[in-house]
C-alpha atoms as a PDB file:
ATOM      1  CA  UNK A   1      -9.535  -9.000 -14.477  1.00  0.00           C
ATOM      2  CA  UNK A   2      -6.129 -11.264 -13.735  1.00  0.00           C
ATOM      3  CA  UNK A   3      -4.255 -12.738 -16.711  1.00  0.00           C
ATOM      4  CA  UNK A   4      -3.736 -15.820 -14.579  1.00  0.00           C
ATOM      5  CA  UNK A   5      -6.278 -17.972 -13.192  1.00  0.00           C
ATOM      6  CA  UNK A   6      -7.472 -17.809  -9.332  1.00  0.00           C
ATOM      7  CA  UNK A   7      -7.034 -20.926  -7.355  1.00  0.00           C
ATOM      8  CA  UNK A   8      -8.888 -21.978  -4.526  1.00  0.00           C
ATOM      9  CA  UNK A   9      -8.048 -21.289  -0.881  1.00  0.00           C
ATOM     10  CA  UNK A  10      -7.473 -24.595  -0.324  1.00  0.00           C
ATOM     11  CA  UNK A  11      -5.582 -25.502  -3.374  1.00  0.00           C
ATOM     12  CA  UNK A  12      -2.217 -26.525  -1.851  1.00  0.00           C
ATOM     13  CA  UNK A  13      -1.421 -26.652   1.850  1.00  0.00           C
ATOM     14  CA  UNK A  14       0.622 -24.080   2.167  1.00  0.00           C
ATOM     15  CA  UNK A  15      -1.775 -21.491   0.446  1.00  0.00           C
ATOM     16  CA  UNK A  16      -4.231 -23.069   3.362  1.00  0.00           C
ATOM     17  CA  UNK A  17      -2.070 -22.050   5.858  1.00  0.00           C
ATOM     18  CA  UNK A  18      -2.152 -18.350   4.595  1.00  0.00           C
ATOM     19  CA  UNK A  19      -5.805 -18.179   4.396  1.00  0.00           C
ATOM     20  CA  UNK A  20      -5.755 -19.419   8.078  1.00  0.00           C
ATOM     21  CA  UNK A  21      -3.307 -17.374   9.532  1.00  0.00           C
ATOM     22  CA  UNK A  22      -5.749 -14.265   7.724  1.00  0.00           C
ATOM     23  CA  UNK A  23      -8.673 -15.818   9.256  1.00  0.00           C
ATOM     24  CA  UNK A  24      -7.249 -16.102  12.933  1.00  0.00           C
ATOM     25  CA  UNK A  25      -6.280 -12.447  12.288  1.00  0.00           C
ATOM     26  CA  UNK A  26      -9.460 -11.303  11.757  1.00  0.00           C
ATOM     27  CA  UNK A  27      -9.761 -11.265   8.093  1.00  0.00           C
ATOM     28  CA  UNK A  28     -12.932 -12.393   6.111  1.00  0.00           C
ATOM     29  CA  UNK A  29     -12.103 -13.982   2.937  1.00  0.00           C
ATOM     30  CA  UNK A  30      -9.130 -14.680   0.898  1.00  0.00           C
ATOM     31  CA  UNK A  31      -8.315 -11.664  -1.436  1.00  0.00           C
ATOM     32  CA  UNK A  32      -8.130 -11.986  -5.060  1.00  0.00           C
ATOM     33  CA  UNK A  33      -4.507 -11.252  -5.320  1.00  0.00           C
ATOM     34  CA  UNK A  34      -3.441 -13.950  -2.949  1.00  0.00           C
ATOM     35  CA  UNK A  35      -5.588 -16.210  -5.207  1.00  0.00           C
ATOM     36  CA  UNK A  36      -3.287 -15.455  -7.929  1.00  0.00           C
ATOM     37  CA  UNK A  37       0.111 -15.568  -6.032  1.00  0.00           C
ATOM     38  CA  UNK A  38      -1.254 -19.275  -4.252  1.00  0.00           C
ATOM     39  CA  UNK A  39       0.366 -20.502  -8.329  1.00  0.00           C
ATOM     40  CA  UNK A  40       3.318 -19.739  -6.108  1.00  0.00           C
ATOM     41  CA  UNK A  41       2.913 -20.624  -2.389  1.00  0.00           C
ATOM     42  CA  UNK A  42       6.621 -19.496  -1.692  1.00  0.00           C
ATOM     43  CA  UNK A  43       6.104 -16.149  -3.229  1.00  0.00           C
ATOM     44  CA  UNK A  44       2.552 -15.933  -1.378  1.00  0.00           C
ATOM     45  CA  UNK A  45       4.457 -16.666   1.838  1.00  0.00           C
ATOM     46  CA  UNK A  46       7.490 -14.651   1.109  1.00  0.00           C
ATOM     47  CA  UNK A  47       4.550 -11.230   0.183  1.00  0.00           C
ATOM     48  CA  UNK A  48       2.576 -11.920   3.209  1.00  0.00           C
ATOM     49  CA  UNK A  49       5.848 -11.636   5.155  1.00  0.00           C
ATOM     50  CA  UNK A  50       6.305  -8.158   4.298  1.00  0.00           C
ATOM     51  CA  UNK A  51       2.879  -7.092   3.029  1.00  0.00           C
ATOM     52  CA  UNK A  52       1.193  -7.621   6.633  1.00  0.00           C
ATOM     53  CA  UNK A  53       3.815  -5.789   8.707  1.00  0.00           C
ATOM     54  CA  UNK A  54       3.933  -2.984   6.325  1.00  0.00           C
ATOM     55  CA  UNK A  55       0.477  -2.892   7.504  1.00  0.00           C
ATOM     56  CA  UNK A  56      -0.210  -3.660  10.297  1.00  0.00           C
ATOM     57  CA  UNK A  57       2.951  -3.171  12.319  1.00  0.00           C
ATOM     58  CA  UNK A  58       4.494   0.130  10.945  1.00  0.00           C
ATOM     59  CA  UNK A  59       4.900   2.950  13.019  1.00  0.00           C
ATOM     60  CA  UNK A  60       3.835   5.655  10.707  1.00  0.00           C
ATOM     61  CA  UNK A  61      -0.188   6.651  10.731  1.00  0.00           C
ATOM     62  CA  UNK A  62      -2.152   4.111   8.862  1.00  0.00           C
ATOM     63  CA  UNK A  63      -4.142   7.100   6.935  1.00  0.00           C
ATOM     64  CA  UNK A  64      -0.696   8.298   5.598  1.00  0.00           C
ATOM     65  CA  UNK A  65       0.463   5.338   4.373  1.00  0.00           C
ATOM     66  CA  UNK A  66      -3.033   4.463   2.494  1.00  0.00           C
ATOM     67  CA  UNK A  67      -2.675   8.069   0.745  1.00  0.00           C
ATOM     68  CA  UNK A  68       0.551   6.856  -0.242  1.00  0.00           C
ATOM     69  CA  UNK A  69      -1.059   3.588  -1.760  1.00  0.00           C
ATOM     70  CA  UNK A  70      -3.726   5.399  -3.393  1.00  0.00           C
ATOM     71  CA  UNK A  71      -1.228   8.037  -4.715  1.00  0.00           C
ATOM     72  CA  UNK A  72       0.467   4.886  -6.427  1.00  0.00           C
ATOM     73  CA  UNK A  73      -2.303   3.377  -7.556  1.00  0.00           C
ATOM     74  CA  UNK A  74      -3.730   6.484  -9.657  1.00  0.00           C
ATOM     75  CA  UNK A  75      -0.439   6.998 -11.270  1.00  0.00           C
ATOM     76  CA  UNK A  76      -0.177   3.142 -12.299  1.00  0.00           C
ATOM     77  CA  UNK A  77      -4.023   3.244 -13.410  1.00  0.00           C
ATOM     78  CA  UNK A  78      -4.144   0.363 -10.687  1.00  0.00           C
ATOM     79  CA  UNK A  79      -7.781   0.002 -10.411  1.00  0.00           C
ATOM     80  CA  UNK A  80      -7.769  -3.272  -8.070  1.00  0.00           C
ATOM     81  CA  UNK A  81      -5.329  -0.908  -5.900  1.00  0.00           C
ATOM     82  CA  UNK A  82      -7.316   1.833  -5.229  1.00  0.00           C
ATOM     83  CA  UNK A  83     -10.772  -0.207  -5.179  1.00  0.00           C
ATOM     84  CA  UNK A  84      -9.387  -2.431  -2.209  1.00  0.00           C
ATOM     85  CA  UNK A  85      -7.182   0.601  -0.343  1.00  0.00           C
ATOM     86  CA  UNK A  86     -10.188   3.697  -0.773  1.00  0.00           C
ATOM     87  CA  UNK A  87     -12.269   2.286   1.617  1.00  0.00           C
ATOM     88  CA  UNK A  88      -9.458   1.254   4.096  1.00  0.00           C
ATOM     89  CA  UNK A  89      -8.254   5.000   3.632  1.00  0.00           C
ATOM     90  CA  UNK A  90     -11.642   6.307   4.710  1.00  0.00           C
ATOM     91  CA  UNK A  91     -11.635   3.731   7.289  1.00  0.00           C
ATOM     92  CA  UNK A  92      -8.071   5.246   8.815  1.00  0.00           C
ATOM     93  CA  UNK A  93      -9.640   9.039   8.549  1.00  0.00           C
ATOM     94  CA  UNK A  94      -8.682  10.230   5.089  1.00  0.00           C
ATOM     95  CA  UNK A  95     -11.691  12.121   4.266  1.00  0.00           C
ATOM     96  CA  UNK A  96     -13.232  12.101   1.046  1.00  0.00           C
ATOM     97  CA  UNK A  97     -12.408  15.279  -0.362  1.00  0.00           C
ATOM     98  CA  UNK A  98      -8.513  14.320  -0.305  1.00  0.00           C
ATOM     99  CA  UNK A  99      -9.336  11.197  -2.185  1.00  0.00           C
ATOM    100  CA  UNK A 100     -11.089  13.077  -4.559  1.00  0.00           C
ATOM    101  CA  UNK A 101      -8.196  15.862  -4.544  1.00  0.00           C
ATOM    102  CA  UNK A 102      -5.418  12.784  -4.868  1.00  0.00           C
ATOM    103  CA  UNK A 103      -4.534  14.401  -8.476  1.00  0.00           C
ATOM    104  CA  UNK A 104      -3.997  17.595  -7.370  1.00  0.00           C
ATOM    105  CA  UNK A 105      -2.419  17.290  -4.092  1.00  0.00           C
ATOM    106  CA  UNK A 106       0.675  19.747  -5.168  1.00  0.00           C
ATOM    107  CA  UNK A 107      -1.142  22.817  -5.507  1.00  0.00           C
ATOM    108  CA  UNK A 108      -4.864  21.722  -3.304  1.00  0.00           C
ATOM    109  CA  UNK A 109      -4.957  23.726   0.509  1.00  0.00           C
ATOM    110  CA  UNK A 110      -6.723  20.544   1.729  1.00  0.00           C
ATOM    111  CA  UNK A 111      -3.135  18.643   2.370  1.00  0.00           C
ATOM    112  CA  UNK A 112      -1.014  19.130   5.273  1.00  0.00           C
ATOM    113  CA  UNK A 113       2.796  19.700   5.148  1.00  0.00           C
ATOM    114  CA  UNK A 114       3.415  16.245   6.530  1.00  0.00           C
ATOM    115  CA  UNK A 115       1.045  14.688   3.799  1.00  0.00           C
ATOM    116  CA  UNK A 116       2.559  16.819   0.808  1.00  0.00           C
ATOM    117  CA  UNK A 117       6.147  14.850   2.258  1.00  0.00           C
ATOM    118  CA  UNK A 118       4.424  11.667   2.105  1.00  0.00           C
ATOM    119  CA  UNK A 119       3.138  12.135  -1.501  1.00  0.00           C
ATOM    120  CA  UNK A 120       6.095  13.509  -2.586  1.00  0.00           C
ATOM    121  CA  UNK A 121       7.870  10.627  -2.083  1.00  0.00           C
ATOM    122  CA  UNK A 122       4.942   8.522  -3.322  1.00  0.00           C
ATOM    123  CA  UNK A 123       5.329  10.402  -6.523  1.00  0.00           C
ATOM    124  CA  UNK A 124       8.612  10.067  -7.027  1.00  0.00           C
ATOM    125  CA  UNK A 125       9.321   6.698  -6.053  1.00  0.00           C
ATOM    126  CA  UNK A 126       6.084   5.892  -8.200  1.00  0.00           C
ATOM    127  CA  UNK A 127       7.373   7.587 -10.992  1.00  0.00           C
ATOM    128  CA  UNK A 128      11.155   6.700 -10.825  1.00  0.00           C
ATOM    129  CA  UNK A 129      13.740   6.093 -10.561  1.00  0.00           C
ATOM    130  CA  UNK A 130      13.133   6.824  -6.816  1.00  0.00           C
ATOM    131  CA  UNK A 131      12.864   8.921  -4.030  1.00  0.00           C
ATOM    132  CA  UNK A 132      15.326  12.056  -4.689  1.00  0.00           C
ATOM    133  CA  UNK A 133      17.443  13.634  -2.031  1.00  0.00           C
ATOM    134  CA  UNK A 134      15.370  16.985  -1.716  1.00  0.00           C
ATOM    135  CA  UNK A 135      12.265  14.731  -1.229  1.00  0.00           C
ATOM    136  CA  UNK A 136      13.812  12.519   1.868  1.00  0.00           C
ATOM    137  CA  UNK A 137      15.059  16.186   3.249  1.00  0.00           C
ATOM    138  CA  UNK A 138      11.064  17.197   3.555  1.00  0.00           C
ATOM    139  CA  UNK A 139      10.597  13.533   4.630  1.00  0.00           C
ATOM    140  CA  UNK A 140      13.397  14.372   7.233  1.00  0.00           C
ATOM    141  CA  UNK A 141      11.687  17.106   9.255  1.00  0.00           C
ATOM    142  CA  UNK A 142       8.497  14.776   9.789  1.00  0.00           C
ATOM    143  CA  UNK A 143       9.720  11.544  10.147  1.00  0.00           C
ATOM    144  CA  UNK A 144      12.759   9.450  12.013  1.00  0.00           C
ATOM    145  CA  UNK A 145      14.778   7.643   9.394  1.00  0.00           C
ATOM    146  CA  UNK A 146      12.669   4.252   9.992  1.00  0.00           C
ATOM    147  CA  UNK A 147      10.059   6.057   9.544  1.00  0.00           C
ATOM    148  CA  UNK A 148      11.095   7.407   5.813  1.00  0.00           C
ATOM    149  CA  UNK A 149      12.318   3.551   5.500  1.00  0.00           C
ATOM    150  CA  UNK A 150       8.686   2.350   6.440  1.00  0.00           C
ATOM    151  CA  UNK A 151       7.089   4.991   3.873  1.00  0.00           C
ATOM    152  CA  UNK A 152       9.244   4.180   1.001  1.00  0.00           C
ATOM    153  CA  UNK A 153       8.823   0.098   1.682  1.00  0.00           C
ATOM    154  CA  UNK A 154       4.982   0.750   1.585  1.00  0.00           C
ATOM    155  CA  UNK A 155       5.102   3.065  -1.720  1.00  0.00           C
ATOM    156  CA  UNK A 156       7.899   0.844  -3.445  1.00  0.00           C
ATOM    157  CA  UNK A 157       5.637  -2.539  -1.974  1.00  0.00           C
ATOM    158  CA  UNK A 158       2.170  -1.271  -3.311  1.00  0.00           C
ATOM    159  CA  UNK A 159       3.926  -0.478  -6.662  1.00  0.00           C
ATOM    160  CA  UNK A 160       4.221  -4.334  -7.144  1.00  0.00           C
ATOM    161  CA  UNK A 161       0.792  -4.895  -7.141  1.00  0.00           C
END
């Protein structure tokens, strides 16, 4: 439950011209948390400018970057995280069983090497103060450095919410 109170879509102009430019892309409805940043339609705008390319234009697999999210959102105790972003991980592949493993991803045989890299640096970055150097070195020999960039944005992005 937010602190601060919703506002309508349609609120202030500029929060309308979010909620359109979600609409033309597809998108059915306004989401909660964009309800809550429209007290701010500069801060909407400015969050929307790097929230939708971190998802929809990154070059990493969409299924590692919502483990990521997930990963971030059970160490916060981010319920409104991992409500919106389990269904969009199923959606991009992650099967069930690693959602329900998400805990125990350091020692569980269901992850890959290339996802233990991935929630490695989740963890860390999640849990501060950041991604160390051994954990970019195993992010090294899966990804190109905009990759690692891309996966640290997302984990340090989702941590916001």
């Amino acid at each position: 439950m937010p602190r601060i109170p919703l506002i309508e879509d349609n609120a202030d102009p500029r929060v309308a011209d979010v909620y359109h430019a979600l609409q033309s892309g597809g998108h059915k409805g306004f989401p909660n948390l964009y309800r809550l940043l429209g007290h701010a339609p500069a801060m909407l705008k400015a969050w929307t400018g790097l929230a939708w390319p971190l998802r929809n234009a990154a070059k990493t697999p969409r299924g590692l970057r919502e483990l990521m999210i997930l990963r971030g959102a059970q160490i916060m105790g981010a319920d409104y995280e991992w409500t919106h972003h389990a269904p969009m991980a199923l959606a991009a592949g992650v099967a069930q069983e690693k959602i329900d493993a998400l805990s125990t991803w350091s020692t569980s045989a269901l992850y890959s090497d290339v996802e233990r890299a991935v929630l490695r640096l989740a963890d860390e970055i999640t849990n501060g103060p950041g991604a160390s150097a051994d954990a970019i070195a195993q992010a090294r020999s899966h990804f190109t450095e905009g990759e690692i960039v891309e996966l640290v944005l997302t984990s340090s992005f989702y941590a916001c919410v």
